[in-house]
N, C-alpha and C. Protein backbone atom coordinates (compact mmCIF):
# COMPACT_ATOMS: atom_id res chain seq x y z
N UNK A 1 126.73 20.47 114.06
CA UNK A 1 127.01 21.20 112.84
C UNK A 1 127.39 20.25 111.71
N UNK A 2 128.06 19.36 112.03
CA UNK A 2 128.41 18.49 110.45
C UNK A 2 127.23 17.47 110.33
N UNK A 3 126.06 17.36 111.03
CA UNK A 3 125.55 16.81 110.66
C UNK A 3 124.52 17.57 109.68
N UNK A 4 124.55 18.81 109.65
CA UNK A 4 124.21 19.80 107.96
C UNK A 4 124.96 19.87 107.19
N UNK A 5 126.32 19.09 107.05
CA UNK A 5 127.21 19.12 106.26
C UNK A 5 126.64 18.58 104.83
N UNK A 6 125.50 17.50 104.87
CA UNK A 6 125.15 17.27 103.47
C UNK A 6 124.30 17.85 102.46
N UNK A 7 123.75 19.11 103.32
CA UNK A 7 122.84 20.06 102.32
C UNK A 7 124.15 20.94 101.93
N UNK A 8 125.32 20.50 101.77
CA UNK A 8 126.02 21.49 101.22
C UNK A 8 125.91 21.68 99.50
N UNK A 9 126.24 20.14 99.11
CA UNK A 9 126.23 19.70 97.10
C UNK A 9 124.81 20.66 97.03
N UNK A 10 123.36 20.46 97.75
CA UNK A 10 122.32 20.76 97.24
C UNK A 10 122.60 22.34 97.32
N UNK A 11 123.01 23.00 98.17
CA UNK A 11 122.95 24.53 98.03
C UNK A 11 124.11 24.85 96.83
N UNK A 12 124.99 24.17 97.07
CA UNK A 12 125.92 24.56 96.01
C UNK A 12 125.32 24.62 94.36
N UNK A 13 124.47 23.65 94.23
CA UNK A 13 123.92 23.52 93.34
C UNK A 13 123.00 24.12 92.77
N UNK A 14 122.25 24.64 93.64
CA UNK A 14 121.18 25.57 93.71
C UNK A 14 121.39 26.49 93.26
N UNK A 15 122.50 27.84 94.12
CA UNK A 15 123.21 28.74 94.03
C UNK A 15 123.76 29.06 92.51
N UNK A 16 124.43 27.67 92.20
CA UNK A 16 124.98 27.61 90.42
C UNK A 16 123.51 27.46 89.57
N UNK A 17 122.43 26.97 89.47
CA UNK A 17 121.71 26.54 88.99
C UNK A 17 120.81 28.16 88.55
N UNK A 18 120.57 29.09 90.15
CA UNK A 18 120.08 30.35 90.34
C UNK A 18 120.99 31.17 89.26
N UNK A 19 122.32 31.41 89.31
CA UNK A 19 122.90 31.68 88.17
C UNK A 19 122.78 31.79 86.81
N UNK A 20 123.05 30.65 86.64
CA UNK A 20 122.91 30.13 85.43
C UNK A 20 121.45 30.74 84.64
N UNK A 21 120.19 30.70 85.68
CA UNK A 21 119.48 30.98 85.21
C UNK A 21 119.22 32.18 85.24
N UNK A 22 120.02 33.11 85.89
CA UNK A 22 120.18 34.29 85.57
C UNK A 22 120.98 35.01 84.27
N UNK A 23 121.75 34.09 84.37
CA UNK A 23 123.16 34.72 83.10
C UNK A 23 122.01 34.42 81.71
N UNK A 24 121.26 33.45 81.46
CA UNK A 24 120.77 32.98 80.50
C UNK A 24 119.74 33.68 80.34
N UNK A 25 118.87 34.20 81.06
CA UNK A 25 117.80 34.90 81.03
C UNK A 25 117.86 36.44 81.10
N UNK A 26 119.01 36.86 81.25
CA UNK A 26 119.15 38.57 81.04
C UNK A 26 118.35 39.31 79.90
N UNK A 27 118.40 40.48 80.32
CA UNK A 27 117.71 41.02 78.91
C UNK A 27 118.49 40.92 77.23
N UNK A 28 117.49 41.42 76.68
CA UNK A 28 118.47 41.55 75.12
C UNK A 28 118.46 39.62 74.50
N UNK A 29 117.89 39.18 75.29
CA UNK A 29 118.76 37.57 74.60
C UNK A 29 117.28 37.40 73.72
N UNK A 30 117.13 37.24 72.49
CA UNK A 30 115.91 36.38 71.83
C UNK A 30 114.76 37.21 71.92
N UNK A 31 114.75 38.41 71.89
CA UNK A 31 113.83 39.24 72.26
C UNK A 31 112.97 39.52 70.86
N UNK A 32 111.93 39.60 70.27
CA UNK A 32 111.16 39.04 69.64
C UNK A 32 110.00 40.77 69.53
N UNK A 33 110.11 41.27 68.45
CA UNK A 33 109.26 42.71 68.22
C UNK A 33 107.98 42.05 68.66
N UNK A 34 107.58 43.12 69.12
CA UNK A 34 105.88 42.81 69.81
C UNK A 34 105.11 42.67 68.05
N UNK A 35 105.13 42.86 67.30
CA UNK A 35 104.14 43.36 66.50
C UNK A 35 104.66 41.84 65.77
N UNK A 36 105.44 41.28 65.18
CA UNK A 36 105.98 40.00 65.05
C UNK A 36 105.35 38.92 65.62
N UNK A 37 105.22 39.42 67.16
CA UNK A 37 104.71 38.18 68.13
C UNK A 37 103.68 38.23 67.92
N UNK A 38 102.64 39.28 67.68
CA UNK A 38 101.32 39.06 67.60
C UNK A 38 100.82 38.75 66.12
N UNK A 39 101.72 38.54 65.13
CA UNK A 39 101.05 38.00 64.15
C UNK A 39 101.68 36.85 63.72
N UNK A 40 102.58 36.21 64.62
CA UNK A 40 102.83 34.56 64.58
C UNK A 40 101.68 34.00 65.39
N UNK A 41 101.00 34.76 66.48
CA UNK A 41 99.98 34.02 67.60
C UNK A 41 98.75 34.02 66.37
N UNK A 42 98.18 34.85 65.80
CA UNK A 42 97.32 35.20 64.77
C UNK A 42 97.13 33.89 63.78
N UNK A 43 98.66 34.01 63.33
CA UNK A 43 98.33 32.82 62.55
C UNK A 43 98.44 31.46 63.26
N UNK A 44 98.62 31.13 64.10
CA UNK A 44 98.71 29.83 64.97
C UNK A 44 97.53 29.46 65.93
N UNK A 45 96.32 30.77 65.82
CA UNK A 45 95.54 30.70 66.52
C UNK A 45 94.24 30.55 65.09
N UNK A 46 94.30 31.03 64.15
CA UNK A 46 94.00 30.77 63.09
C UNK A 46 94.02 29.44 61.78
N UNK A 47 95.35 28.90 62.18
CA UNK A 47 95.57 27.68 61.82
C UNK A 47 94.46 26.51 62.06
N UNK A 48 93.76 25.45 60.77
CA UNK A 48 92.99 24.83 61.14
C UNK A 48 93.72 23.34 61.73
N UNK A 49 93.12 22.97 62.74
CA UNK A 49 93.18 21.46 63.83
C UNK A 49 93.65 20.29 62.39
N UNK A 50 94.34 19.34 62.67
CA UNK A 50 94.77 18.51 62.16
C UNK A 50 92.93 17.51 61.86
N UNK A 51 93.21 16.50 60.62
CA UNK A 51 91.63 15.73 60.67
C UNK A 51 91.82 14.64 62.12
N UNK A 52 90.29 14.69 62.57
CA UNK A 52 90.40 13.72 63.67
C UNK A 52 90.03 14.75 65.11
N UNK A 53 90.19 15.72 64.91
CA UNK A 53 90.40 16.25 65.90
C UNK A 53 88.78 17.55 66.33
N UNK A 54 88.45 18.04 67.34
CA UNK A 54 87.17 18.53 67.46
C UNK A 54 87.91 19.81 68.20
N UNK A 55 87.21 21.07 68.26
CA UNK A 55 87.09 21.87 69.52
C UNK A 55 86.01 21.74 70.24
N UNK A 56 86.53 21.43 71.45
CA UNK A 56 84.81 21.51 71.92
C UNK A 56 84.89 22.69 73.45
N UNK A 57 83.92 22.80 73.81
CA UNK A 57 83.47 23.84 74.93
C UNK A 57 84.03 23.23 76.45
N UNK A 58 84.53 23.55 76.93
CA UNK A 58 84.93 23.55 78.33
C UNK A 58 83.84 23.18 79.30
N UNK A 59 83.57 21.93 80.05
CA UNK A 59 81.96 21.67 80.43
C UNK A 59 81.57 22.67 81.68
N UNK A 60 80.67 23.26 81.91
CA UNK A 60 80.22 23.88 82.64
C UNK A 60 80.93 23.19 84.16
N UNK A 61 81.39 24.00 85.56
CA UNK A 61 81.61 23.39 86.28
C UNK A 61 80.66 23.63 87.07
N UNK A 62 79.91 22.92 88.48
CA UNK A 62 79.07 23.13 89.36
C UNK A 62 80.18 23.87 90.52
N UNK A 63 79.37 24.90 90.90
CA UNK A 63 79.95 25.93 91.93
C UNK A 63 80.18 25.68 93.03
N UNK A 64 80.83 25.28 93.57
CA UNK A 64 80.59 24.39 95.52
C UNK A 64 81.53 25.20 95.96
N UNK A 65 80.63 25.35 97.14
CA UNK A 65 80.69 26.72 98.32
C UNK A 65 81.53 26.05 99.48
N UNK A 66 82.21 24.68 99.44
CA UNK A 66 82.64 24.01 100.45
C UNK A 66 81.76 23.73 101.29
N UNK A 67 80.74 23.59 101.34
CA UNK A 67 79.65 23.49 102.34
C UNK A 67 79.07 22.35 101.79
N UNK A 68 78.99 20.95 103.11
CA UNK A 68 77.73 19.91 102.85
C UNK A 68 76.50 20.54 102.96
N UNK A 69 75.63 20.02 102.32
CA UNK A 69 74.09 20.24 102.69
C UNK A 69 73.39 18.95 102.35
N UNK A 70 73.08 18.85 103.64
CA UNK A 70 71.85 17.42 103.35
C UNK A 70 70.61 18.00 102.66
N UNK A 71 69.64 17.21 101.88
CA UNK A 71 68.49 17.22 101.84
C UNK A 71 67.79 17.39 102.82
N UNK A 72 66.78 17.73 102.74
CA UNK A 72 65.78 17.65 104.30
C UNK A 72 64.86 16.82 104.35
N UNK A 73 64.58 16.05 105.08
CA UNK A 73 63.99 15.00 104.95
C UNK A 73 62.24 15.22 105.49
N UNK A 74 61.44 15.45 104.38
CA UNK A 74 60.06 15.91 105.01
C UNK A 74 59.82 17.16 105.31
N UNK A 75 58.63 18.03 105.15
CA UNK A 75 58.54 19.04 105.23
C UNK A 75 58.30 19.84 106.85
N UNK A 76 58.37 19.04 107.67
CA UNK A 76 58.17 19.26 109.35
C UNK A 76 59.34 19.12 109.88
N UNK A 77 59.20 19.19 111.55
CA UNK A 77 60.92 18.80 112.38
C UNK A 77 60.33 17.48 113.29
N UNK A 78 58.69 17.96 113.03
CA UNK A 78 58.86 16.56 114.13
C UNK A 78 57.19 16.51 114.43
């Protein structure tokens, strides 16, 4: 038994940490009108890119099924 004696600081810590992030995160704190939020995203999504800078397209990814497949070598088995 005391040799679990040193996960004690870490649970203790934990436990306070779980807290904390509870007390801080309750409702009511910084809560932000929906109709507000969607027209700060509007304009921030609207906002033009600094110079220097591009958007570009996300490159296509190739689909892999997890599966090797060799080529086949020749159109016969033998």
């Amino acid at each position: 038994m005391e040799i679990l004696l040193w996960l004690v600081p870490a649970a203790v810590v934990t436990v306070v940490a779980m807290l904390w992030v509870g007390w801080v995160s309750r409702d009511g704190r910084g809560e932000v009108d929906r109709d507000v939020a969607v027209e700060r995203l509007g304009k921030a999504l609207a906002k033009e890119l600094p110079a220097g800078t591009r958007r570009t397209a996300a490159p296509a990814r190739d689909r892999s099924t997890g599966i090797a497949v060799r080529p086949s070598h020749g159109s016969g088995a033998g």
